[in-house]
PDB file of N, CA and C in Angstrom:
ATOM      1  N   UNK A   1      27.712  -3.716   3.106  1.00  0.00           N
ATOM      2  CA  UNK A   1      26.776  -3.386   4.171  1.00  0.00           C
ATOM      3  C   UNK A   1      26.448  -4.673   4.933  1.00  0.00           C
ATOM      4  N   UNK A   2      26.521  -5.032   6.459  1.00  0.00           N
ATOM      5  CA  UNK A   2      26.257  -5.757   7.130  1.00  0.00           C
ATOM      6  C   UNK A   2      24.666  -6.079   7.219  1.00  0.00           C
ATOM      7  N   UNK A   3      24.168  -7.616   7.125  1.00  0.00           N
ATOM      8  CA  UNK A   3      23.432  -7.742   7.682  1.00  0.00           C
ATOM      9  C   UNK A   3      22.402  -6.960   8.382  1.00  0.00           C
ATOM     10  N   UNK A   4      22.839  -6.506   9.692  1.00  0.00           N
ATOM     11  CA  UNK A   4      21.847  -6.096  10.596  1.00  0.00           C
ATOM     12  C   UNK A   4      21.603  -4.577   9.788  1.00  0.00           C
ATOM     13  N   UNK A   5      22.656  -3.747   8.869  1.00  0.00           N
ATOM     14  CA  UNK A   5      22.564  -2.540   8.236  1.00  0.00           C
ATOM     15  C   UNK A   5      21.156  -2.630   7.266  1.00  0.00           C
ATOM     16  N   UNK A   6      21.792  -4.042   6.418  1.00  0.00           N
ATOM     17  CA  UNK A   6      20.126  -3.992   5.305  1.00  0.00           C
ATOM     18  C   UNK A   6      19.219  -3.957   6.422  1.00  0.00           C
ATOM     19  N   UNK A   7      19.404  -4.765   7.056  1.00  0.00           N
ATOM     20  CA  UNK A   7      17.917  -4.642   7.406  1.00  0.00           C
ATOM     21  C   UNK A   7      17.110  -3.210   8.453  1.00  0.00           C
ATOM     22  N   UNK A   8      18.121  -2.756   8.956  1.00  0.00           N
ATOM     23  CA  UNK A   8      18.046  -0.888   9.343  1.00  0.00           C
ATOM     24  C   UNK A   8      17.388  -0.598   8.128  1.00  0.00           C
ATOM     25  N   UNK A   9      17.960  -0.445   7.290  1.00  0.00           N
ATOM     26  CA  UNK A   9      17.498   0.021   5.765  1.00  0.00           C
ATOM     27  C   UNK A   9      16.373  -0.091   5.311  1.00  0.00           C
ATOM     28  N   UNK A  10      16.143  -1.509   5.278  1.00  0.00           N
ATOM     29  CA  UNK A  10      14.613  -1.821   4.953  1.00  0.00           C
ATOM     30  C   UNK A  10      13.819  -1.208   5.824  1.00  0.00           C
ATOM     31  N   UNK A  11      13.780  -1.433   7.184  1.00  0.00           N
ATOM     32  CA  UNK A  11      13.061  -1.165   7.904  1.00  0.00           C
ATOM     33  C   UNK A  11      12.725   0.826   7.647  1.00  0.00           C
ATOM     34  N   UNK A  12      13.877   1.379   7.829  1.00  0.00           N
ATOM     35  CA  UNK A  12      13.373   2.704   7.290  1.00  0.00           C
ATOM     36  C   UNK A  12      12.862   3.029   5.747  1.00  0.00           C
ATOM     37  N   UNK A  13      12.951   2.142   4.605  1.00  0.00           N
ATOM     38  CA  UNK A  13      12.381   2.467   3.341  1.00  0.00           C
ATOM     39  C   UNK A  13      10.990   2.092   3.758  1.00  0.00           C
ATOM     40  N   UNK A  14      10.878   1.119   4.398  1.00  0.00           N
ATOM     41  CA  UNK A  14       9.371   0.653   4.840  1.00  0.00           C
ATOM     42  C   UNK A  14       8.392   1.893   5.606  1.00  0.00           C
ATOM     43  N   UNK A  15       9.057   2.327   6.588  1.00  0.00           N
ATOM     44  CA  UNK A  15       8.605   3.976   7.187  1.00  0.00           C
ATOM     45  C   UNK A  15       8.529   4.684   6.358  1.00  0.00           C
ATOM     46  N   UNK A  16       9.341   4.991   5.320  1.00  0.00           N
ATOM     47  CA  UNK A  16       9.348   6.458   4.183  1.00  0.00           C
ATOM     48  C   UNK A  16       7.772   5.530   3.616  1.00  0.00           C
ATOM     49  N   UNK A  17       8.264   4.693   3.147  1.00  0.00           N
ATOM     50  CA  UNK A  17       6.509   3.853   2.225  1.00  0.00           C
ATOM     51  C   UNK A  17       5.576   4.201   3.078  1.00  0.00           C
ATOM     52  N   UNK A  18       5.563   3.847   4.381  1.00  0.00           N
ATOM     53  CA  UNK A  18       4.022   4.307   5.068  1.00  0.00           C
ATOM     54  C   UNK A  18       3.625   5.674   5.221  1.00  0.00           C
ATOM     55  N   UNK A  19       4.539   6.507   5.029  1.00  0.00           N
ATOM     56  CA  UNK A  19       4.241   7.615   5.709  1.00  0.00           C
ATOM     57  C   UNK A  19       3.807   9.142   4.174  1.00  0.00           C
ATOM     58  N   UNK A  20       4.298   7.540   2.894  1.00  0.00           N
ATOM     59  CA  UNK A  20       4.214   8.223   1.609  1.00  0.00           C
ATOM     60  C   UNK A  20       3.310   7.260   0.982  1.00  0.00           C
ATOM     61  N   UNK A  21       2.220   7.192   1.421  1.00  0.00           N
ATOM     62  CA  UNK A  21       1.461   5.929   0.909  1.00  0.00           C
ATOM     63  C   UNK A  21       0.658   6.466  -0.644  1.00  0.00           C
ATOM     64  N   UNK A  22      -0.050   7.788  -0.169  1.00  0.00           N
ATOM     65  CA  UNK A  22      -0.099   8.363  -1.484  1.00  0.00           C
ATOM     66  C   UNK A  22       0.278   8.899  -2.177  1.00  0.00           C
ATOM     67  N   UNK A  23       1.569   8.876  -2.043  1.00  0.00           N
ATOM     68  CA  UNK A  23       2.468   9.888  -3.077  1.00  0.00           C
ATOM     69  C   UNK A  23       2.753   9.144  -4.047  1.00  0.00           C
ATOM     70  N   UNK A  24       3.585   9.521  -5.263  1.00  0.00           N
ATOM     71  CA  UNK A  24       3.989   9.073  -5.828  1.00  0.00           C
ATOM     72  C   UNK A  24       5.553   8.614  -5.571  1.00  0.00           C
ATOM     73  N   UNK A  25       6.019   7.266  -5.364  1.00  0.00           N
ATOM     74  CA  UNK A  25       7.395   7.018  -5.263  1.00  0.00           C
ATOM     75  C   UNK A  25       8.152   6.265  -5.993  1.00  0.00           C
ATOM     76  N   UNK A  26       9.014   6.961  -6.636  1.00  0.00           N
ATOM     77  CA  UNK A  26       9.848   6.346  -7.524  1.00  0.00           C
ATOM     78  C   UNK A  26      11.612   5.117  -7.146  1.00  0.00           C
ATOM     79  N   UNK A  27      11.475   4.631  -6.871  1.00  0.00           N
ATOM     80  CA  UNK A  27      12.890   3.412  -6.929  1.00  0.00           C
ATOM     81  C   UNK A  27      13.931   4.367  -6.751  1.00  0.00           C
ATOM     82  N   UNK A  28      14.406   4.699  -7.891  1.00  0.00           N
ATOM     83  CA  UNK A  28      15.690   5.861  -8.020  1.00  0.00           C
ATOM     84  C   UNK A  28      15.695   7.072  -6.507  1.00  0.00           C
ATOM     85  N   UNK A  29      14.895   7.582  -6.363  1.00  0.00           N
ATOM     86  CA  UNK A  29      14.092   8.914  -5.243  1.00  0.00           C
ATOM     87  C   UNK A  29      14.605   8.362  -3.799  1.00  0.00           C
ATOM     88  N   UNK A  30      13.825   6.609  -3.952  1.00  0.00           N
ATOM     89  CA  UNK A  30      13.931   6.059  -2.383  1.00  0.00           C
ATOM     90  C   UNK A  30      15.532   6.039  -2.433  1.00  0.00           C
ATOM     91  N   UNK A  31      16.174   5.233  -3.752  1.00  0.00           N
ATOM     92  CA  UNK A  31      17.717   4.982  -3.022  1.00  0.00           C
ATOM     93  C   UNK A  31      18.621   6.101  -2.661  1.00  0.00           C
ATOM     94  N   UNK A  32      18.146   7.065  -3.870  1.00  0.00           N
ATOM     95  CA  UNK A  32      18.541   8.283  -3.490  1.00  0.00           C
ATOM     96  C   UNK A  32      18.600   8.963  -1.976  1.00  0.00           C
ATOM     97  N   UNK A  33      17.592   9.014  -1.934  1.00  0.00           N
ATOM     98  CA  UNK A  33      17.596   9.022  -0.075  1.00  0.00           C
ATOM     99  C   UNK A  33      18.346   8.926   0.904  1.00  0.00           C
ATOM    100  N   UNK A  34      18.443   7.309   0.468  1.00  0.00           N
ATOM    101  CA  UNK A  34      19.318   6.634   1.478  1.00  0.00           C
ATOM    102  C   UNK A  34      20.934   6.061   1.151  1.00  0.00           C
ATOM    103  N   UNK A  35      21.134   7.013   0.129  1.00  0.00           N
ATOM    104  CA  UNK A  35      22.411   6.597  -0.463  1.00  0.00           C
ATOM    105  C   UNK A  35      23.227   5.388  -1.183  1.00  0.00           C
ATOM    106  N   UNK A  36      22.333   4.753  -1.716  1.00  0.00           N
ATOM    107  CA  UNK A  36      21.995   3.621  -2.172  1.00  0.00           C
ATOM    108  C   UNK A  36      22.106   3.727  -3.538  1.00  0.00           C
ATOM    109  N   UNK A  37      22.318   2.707  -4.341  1.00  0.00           N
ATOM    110  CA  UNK A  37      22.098   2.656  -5.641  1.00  0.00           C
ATOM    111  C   UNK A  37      21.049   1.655  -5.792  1.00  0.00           C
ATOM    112  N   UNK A  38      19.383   2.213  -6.665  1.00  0.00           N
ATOM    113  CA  UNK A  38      18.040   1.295  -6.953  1.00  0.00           C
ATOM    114  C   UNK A  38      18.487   0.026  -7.232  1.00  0.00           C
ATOM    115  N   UNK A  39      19.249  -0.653  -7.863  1.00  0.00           N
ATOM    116  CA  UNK A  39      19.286  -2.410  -7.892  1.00  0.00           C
ATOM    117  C   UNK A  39      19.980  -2.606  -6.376  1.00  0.00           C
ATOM    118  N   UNK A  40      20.695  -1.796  -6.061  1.00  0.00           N
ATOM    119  CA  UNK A  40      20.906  -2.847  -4.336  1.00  0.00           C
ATOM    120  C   UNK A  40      19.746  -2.457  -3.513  1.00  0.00           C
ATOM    121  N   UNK A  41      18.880  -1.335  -4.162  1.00  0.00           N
ATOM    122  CA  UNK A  41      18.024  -1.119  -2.832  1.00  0.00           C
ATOM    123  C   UNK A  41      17.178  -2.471  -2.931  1.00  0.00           C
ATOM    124  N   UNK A  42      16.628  -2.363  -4.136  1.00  0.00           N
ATOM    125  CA  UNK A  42      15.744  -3.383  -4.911  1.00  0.00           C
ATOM    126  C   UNK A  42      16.119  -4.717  -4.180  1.00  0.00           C
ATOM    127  N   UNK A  43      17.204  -5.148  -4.689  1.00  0.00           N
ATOM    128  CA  UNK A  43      17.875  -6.105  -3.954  1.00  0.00           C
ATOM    129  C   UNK A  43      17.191  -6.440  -1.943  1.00  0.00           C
ATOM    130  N   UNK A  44      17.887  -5.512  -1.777  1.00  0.00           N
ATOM    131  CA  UNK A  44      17.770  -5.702  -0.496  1.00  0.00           C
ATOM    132  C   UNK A  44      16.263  -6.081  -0.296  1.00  0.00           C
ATOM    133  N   UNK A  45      15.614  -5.067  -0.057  1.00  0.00           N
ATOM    134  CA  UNK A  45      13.953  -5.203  -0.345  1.00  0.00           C
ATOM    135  C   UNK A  45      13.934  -6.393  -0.121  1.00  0.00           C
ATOM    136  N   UNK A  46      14.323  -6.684  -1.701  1.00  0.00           N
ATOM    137  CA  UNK A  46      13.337  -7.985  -1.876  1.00  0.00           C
ATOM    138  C   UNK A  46      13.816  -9.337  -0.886  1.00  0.00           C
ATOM    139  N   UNK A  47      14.774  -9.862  -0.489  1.00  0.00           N
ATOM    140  CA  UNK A  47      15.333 -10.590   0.086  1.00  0.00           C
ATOM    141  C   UNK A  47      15.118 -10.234   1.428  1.00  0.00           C
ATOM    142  N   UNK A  48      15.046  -8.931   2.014  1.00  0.00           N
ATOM    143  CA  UNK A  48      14.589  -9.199   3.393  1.00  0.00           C
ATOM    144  C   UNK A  48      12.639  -9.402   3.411  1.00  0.00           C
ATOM    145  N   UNK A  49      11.971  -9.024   2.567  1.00  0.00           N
ATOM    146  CA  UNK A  49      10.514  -8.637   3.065  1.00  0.00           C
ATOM    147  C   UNK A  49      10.178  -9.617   1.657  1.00  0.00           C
ATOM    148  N   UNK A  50      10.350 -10.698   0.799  1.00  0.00           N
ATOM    149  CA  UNK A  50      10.233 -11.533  -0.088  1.00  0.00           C
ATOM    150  C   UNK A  50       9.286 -10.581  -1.089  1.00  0.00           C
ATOM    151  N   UNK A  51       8.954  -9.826  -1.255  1.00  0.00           N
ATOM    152  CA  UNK A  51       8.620  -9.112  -2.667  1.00  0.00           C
ATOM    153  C   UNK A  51       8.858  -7.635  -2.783  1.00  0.00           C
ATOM    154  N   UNK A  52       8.389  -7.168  -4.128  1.00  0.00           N
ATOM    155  CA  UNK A  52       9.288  -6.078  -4.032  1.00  0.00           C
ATOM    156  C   UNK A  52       8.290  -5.034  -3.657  1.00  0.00           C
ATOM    157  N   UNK A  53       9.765  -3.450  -4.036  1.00  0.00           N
ATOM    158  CA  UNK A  53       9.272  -2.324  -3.480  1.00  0.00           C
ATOM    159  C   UNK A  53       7.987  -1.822  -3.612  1.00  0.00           C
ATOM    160  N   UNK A  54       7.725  -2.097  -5.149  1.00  0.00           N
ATOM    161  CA  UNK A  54       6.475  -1.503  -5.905  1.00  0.00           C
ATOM    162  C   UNK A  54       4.906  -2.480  -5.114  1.00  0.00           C
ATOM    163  N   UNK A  55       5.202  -3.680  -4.724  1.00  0.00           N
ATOM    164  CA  UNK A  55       4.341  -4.309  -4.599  1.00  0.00           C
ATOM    165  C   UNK A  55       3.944  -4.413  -2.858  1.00  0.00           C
ATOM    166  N   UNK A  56       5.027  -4.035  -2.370  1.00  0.00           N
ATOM    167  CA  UNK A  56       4.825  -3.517  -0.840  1.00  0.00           C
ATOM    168  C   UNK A  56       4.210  -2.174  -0.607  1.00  0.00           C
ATOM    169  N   UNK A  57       4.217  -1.301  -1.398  1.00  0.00           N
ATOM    170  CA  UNK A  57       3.573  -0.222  -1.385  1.00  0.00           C
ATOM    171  C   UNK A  57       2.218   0.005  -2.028  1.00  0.00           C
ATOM    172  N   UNK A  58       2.085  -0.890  -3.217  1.00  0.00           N
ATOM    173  CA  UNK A  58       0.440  -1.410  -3.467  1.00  0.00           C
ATOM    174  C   UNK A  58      -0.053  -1.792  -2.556  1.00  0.00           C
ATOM    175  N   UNK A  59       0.390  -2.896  -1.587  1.00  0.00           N
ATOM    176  CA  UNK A  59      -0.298  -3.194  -0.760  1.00  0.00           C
ATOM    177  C   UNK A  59      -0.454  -2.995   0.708  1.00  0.00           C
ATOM    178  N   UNK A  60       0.658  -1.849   0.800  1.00  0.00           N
ATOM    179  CA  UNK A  60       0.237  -0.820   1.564  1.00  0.00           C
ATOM    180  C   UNK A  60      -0.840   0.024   1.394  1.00  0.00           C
ATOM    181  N   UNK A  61      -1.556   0.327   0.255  1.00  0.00           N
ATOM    182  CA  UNK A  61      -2.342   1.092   0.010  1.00  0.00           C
ATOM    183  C   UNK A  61      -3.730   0.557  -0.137  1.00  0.00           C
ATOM    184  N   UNK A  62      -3.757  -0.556  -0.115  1.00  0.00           N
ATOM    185  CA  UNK A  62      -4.709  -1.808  -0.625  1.00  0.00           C
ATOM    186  C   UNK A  62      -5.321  -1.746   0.405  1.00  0.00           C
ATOM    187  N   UNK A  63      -3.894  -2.189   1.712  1.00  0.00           N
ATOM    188  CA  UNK A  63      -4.674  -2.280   3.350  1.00  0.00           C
ATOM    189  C   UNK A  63      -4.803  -0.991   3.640  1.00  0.00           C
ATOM    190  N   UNK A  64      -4.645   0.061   3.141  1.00  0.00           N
ATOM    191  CA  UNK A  64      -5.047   1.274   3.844  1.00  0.00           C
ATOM    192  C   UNK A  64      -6.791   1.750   3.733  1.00  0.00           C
ATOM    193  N   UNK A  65      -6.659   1.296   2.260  1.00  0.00           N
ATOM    194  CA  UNK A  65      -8.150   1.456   1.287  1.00  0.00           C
ATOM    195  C   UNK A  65      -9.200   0.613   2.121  1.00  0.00           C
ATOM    196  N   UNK A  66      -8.734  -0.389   2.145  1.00  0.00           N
ATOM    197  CA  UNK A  66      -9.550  -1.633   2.989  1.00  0.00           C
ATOM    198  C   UNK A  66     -10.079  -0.731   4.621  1.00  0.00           C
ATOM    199  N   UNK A  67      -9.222  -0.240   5.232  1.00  0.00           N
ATOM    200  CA  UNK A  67      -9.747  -0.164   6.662  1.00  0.00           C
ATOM    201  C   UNK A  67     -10.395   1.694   6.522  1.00  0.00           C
ATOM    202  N   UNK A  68     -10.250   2.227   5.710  1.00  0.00           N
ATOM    203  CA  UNK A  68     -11.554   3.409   4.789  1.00  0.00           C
ATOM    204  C   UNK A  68     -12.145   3.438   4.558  1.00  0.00           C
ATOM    205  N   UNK A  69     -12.152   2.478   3.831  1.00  0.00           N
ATOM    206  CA  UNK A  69     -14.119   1.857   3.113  1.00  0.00           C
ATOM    207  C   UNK A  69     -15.092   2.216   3.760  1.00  0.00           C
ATOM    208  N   UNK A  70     -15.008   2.052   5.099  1.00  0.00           N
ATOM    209  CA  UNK A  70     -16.151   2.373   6.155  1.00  0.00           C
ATOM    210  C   UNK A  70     -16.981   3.334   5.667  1.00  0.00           C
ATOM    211  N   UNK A  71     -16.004   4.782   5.781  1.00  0.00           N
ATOM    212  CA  UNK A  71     -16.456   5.874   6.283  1.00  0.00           C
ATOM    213  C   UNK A  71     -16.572   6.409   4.685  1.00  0.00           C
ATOM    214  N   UNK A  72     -16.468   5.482   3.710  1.00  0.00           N
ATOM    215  CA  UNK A  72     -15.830   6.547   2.355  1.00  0.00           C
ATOM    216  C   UNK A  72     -17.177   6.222   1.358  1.00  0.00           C
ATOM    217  N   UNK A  73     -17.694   7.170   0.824  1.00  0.00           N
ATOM    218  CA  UNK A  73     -18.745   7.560  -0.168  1.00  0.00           C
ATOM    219  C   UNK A  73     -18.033   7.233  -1.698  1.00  0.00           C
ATOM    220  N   UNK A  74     -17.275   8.392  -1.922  1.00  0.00           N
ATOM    221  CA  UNK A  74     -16.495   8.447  -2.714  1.00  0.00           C
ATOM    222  C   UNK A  74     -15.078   7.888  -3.225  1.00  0.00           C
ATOM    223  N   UNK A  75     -15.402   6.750  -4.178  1.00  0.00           N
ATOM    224  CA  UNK A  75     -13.897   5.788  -4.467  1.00  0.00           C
ATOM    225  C   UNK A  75     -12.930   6.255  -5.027  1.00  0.00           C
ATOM    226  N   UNK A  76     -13.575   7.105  -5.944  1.00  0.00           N
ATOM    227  CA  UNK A  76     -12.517   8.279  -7.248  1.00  0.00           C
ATOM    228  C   UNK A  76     -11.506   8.388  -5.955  1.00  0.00           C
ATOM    229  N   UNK A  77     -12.075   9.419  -5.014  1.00  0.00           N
ATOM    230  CA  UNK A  77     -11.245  10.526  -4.484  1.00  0.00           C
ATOM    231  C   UNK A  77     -10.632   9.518  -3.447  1.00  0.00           C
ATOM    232  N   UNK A  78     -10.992   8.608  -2.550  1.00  0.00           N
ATOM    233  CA  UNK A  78     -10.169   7.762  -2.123  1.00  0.00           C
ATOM    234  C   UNK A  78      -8.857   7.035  -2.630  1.00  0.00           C
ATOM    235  N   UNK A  79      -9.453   6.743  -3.952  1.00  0.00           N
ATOM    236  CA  UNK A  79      -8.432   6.108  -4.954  1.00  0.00           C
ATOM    237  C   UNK A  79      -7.105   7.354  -5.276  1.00  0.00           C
ATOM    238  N   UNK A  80      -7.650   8.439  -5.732  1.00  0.00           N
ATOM    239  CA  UNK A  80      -6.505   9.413  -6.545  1.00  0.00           C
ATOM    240  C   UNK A  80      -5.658   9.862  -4.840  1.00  0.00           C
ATOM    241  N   UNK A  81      -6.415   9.491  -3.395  1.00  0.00           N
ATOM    242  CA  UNK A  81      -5.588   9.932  -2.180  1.00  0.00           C
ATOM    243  C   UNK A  81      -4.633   9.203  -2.263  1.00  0.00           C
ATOM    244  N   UNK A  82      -5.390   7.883  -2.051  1.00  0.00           N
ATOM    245  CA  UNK A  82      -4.250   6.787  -2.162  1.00  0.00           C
ATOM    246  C   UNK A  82      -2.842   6.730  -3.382  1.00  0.00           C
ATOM    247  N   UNK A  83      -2.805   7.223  -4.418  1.00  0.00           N
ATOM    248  CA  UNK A  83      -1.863   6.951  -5.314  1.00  0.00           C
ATOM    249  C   UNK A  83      -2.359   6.356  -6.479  1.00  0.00           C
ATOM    250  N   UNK A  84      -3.459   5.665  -6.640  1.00  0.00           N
ATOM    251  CA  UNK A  84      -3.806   4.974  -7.588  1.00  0.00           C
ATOM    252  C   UNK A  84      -4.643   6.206  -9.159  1.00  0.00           C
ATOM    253  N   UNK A  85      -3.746   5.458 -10.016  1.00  0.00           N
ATOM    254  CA  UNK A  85      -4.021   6.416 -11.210  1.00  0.00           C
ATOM    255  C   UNK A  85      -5.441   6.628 -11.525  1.00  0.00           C
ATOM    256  N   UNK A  86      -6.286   6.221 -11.315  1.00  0.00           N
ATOM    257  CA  UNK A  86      -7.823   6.252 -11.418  1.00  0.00           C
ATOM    258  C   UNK A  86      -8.526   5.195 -10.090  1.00  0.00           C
ATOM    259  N   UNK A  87      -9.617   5.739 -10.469  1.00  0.00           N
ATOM    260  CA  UNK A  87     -10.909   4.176  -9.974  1.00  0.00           C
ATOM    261  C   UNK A  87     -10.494   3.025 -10.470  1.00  0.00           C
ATOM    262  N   UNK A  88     -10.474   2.922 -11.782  1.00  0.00           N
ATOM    263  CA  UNK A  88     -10.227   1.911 -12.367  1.00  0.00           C
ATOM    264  C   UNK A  88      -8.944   0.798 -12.378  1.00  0.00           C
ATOM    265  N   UNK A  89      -8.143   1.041 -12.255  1.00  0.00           N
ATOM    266  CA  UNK A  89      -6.765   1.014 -11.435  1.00  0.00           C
ATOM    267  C   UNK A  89      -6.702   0.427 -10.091  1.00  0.00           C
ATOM    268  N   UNK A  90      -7.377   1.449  -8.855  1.00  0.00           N
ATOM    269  CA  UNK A  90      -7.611   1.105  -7.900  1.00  0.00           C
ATOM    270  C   UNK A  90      -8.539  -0.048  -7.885  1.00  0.00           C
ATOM    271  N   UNK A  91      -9.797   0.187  -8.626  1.00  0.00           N
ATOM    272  CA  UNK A  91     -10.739  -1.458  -8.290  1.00  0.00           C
ATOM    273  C   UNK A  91     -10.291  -2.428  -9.030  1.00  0.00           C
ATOM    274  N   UNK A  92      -9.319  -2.672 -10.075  1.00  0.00           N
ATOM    275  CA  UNK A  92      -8.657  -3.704  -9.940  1.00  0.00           C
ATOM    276  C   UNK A  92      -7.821  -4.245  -9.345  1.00  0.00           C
ATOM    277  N   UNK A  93      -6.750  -3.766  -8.770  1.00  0.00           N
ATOM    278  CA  UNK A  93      -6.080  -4.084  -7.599  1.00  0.00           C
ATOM    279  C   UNK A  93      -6.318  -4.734  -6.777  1.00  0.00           C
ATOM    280  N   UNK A  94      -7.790  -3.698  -6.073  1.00  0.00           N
ATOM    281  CA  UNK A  94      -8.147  -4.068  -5.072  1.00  0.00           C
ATOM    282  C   UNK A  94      -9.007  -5.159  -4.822  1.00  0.00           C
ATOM    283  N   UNK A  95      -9.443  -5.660  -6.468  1.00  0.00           N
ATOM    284  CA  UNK A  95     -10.632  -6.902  -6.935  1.00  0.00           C
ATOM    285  C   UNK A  95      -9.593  -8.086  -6.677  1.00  0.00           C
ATOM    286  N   UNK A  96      -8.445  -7.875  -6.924  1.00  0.00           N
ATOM    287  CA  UNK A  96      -7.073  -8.757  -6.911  1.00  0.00           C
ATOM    288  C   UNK A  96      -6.462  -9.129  -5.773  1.00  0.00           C
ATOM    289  N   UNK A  97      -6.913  -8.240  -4.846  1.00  0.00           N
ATOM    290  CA  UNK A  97      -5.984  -8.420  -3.646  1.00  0.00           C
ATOM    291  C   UNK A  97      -7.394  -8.834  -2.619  1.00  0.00           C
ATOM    292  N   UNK A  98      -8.573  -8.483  -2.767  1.00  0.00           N
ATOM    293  CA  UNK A  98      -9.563  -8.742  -1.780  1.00  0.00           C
ATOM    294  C   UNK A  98     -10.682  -9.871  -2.029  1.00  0.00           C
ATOM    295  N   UNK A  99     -10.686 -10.071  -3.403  1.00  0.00           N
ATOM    296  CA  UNK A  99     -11.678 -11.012  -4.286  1.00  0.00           C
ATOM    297  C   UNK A  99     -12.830 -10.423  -4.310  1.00  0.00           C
ATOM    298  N   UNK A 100     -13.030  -9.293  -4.443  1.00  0.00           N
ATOM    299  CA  UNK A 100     -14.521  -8.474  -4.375  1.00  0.00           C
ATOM    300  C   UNK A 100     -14.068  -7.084  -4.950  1.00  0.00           C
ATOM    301  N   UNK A 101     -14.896  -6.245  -5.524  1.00  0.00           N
ATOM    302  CA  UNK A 101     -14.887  -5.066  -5.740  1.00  0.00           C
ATOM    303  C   UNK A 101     -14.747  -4.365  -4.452  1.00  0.00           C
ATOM    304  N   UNK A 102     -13.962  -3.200  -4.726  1.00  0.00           N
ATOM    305  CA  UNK A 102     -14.287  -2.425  -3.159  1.00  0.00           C
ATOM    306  C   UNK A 102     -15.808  -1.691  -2.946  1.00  0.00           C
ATOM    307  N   UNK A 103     -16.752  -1.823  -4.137  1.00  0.00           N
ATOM    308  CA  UNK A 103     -17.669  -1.171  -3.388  1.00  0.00           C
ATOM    309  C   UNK A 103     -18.996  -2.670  -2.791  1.00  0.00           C
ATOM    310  N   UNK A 104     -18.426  -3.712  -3.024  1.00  0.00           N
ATOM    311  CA  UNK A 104     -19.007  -4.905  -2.375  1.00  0.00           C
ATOM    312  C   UNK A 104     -17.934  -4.759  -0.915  1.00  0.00           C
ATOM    313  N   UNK A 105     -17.165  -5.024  -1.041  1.00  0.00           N
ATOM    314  CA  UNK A 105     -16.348  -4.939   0.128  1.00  0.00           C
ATOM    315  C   UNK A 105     -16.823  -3.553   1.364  1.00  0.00           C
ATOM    316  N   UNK A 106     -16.699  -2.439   0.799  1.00  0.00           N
ATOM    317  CA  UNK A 106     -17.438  -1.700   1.437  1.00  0.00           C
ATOM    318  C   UNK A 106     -18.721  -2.059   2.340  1.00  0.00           C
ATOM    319  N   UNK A 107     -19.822  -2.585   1.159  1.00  0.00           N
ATOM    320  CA  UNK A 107     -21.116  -2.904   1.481  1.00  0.00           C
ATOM    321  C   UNK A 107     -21.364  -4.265   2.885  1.00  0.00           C
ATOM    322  N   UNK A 108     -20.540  -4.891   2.720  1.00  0.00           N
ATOM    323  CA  UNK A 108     -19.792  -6.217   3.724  1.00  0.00           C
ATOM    324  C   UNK A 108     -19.707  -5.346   5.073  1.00  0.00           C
ATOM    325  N   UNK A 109     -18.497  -4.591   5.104  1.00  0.00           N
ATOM    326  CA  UNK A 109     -18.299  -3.625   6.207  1.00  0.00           C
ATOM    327  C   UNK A 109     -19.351  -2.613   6.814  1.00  0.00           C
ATOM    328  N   UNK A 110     -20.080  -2.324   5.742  1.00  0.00           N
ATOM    329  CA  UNK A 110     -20.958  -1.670   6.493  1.00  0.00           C
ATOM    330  C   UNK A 110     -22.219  -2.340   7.305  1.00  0.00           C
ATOM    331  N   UNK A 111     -22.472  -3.730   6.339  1.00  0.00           N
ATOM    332  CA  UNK A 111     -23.458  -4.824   6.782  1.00  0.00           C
ATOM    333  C   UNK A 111     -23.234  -5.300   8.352  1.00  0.00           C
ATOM    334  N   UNK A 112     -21.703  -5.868   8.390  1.00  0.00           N
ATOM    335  CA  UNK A 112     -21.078  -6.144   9.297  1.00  0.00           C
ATOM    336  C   UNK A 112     -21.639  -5.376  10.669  1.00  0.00           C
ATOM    337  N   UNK A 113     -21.227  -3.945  10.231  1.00  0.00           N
ATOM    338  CA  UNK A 113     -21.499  -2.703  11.438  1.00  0.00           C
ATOM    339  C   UNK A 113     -22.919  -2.421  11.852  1.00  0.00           C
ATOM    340  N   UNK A 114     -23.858  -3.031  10.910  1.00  0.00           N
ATOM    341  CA  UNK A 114     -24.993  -2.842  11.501  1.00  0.00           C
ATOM    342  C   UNK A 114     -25.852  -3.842  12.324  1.00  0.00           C
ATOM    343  N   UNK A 115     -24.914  -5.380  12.119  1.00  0.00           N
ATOM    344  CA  UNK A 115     -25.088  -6.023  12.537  1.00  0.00           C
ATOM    345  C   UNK A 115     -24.518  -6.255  14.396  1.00  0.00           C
ATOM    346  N   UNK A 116     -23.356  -5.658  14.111  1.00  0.00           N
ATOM    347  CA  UNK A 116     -22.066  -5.295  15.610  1.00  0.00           C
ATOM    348  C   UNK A 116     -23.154  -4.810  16.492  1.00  0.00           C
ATOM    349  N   UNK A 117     -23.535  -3.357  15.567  1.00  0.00           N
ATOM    350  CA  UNK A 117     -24.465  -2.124  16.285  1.00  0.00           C
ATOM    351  C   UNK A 117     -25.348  -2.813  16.989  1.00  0.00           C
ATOM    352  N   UNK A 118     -25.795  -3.440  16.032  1.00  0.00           N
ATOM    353  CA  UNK A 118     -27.334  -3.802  16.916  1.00  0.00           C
ATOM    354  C   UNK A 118     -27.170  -5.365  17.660  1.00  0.00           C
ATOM    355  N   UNK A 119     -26.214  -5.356  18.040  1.00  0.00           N
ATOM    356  CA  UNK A 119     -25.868  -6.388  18.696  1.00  0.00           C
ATOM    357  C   UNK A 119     -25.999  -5.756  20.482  1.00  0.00           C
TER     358      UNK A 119
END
């Protein structure tokens, strides 16, 4: 496969990831897809976008969670939308990827907005 092909490739596994942010997606499923065998997809992945599949799609979901927070009461049910096997699951991740709990992070965003507001 040429060059400019991986990277066609990536670029559409990257679309199937956004558009399957909470689903569950398995390696084998994506190459399947695209006719691929999982270590070259893997491969590819990783060498065009420097980490891998599993961890591009965490943090697809990480930044999805992040720009939700706003409007979201409920973390459970945010969390189990997103893909993440529990709360617990999800607020570590997201303690990992943001340096705050998401319901401090939340509280930030909403602080933020009342501050915007009344600006």
């Amino acid at each position: 496969m040429s060059k400019q092909s991986q990277l066609e490739l990536v670029a559409r596994v990257k679309e199937m990831l956004g558009n399957a942010a909470g689903l569950k997606v398995r390696l084998q499923d994506l190459a399947a897809t695209f006719g691929v065998s999982p270590s070259y997809l893997a491969t590819v992945f990783k060498k065009a976008e420097q980490t891998t599949i599993h961890r591009y799609l965490v943090d697809l979901r990480l930044r999805r969670a992040a720009s939700l927070l706003w409007g979201c009461d409920d973390l459970t049910t945010l969390a189990l939308n997103l893909g993440f096997a529990s709360q617990s699951h999800f607020s570590n991740a997201f303690r990992r990827w943001a340096g705050c709990p998401p319901g401090q992070y939340r509280a930030r965003l909403r602080g933020f907005g009342v501050l915007y507001k009344g600006a």
